[in-house]
Protein backbone atom coordinates (compact mmCIF):
# COMPACT_ATOMS: atom_id res chain seq x y z
CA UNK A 1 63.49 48.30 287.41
CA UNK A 2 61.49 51.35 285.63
CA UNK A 3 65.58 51.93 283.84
CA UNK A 4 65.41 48.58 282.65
CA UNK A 5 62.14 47.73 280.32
CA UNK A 6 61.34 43.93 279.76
CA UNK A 7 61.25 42.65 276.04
CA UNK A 8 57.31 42.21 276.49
CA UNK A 9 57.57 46.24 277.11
CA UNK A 10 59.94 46.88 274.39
CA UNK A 11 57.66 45.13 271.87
CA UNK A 12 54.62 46.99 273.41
CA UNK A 13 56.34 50.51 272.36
CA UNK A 14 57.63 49.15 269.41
CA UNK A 15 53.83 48.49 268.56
CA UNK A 16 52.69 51.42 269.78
CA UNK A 17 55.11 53.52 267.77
CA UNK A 18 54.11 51.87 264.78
CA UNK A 19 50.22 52.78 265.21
CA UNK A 20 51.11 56.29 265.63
CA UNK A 21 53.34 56.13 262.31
CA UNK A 22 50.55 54.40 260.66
CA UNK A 23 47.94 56.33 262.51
CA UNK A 24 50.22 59.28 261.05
CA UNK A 25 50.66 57.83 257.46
CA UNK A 26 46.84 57.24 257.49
CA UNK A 27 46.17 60.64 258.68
CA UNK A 28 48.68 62.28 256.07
CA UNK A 29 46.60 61.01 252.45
CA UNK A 30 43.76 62.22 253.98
CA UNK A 31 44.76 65.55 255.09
CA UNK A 32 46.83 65.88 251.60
CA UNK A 33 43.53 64.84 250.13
CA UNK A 34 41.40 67.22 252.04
CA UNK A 35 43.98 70.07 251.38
CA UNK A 36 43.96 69.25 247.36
CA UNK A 37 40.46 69.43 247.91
CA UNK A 38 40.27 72.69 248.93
CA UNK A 39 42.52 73.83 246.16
CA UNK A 40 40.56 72.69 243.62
CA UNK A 41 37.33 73.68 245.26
CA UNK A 42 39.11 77.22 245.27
CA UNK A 43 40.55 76.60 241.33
CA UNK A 44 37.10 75.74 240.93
CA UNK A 45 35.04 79.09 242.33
CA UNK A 46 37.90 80.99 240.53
CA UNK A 47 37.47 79.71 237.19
CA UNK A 48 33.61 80.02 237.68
CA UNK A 49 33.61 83.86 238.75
CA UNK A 50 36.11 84.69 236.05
CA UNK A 51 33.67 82.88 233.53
CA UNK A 52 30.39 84.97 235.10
CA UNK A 53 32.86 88.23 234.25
CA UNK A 54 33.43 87.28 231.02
CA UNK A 55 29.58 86.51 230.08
CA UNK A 56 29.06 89.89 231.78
CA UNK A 57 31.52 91.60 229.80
CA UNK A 58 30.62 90.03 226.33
CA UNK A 59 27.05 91.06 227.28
CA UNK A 60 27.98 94.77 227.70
CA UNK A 61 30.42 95.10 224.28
CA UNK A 62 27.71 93.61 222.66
CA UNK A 63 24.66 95.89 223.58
CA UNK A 64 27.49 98.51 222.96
CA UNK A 65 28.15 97.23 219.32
CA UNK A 66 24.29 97.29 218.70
CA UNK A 67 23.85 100.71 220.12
CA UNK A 68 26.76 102.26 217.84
CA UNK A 69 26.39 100.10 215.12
CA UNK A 70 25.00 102.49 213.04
CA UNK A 71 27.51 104.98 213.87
CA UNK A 72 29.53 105.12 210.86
CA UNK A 73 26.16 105.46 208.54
CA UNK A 74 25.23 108.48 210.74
CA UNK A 75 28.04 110.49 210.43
CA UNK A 76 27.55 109.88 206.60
CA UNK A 77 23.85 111.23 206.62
CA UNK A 78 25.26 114.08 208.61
CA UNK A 79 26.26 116.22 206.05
CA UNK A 80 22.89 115.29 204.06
CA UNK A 81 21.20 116.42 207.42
CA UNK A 82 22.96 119.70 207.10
CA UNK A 83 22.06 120.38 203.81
CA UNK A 84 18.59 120.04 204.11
CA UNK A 85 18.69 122.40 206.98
CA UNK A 86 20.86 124.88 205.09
CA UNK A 87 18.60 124.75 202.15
CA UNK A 88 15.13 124.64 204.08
CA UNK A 89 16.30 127.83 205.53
CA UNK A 90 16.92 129.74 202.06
CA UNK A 91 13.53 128.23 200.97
CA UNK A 92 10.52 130.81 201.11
CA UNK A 93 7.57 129.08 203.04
CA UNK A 94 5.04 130.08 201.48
CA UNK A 95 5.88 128.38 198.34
CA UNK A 96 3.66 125.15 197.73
CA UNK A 97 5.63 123.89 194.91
CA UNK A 98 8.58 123.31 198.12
CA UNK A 99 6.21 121.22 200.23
CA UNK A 100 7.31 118.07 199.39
CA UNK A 101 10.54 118.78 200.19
CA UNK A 102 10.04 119.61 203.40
CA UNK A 103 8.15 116.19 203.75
CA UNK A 104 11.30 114.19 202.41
CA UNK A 105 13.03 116.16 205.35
CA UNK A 106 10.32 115.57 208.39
CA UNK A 107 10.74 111.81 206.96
CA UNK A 108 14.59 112.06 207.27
CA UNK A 109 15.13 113.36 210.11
CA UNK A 110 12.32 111.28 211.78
CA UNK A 111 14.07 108.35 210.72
CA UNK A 112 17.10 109.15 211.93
CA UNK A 113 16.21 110.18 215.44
CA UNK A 114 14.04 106.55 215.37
CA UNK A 115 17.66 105.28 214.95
CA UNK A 116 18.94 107.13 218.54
CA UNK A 117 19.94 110.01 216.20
CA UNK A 118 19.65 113.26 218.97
CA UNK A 119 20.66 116.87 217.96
CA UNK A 120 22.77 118.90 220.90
CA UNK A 121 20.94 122.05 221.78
CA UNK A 122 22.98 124.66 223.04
CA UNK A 123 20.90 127.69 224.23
CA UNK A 124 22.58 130.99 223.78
CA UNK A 125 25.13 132.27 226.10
CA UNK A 126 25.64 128.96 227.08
CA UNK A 127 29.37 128.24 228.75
CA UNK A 128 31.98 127.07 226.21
CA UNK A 129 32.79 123.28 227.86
CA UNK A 130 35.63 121.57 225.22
CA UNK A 131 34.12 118.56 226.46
CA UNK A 132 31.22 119.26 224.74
CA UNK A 133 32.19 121.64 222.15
CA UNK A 134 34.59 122.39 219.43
CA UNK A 135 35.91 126.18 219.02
CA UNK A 136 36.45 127.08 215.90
CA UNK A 137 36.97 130.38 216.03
CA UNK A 138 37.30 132.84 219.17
CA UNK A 139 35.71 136.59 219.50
CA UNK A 140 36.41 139.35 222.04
CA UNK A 141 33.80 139.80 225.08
CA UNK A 142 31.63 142.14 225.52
CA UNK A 143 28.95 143.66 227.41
CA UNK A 144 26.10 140.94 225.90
CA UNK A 145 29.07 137.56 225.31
CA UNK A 146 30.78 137.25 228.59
CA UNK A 147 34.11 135.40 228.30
CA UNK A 148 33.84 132.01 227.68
CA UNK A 149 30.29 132.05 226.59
CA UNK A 150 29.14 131.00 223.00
CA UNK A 151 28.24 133.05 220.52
CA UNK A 152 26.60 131.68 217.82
CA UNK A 153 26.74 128.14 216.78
CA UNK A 154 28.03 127.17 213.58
CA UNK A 155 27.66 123.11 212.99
CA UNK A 156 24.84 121.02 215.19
CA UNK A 157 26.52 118.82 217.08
CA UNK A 158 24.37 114.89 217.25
CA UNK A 159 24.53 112.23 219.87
CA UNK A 160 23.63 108.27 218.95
CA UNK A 161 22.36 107.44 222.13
CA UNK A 162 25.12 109.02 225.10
CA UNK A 163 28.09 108.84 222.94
CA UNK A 164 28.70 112.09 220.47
CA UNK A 165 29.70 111.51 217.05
CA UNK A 166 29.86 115.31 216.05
CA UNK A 167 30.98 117.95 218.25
CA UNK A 168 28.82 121.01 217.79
CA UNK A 169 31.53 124.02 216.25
CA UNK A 170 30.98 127.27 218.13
CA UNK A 171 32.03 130.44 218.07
CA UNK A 172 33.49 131.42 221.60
CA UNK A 173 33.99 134.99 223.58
CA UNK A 174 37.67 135.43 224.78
């Protein structure tokens, strides 16, 4: 009897059956749904962190750009810079008549360090790093200029705020 199944029982499984396939088929949109869910939810926090990065990284090239904006201007005052120096150093102080030269300097320079302008000091003796320095010329050591030491500075070297636009040119015990 339990080998042979009446049609009552047949239709019974039949029924059954075709809950679970529908019980299935309803099951399947929503875990499809649930699963395209989560991809987009993850599409979504993607796009959204690579968007923060980008703001980020705009934010930072342009505070760069306004920091060395003025870069190319400064290099071109540079050699104006130099000159002044070169000539304030022939100049006799004591001579009134030169006074207001030395003003237009003070003024110049002043404005140009208000503008992140910095000169690179380099105290004597100070070890040669070509990070920081261009050799232009090399000396033998002696007793007083260890190798690799500096020996006398021949062009300032200037920052605009970290990043160097002129190397200071030393001379440099070999």
């Amino acid at each position: 009897m339990a080998a042979k199944k009446g049609k009552k029982e047949v239709d019974e499984e039949v029924v059954q059956e075709d809950h679970k396939a529908q019980s299935k088929a309803n099951l399947d949109p929503l875990v499809e749904a649930q699963t395209a869910l989560e991809d987009e939810k993850n599409k979504f926090l993607r796009l959204f962190a690579e968007f923060e990065n980008y703001k980020k990284r705009t934010a930072k090239e342009r505070i760069e750009l306004f920091k060395t904006a003025s870069q190319e201007v400064m290099v071109a005052m540079l050699p104006i810079l130099d000159d002044f120096e070169r000539a304030l150093a022939d100049i006799d102080g004591a001579d009134e008549k030169l006074s207001g030269i030395k003003l237009i300097y003070n003024k110049f320079n002043d404005t140009l360090k208000q503008q992140g302008l910095a000169k690179m000091e380099i105290e004597p003796k100070a070890t040669f790093d070509a990070e920081l320095h261009e050799a232009i010329t090399q000396l033998p050591a002696s007793d007083q200029h260890p190798k690799g030491t500096i020996i006398d500075v021949v062009s300032a070297g200037y920052k605009l705020g970290e990043l160097i636009i002129r190397y200071p040119k030393v001379v440099v015990a070999q």
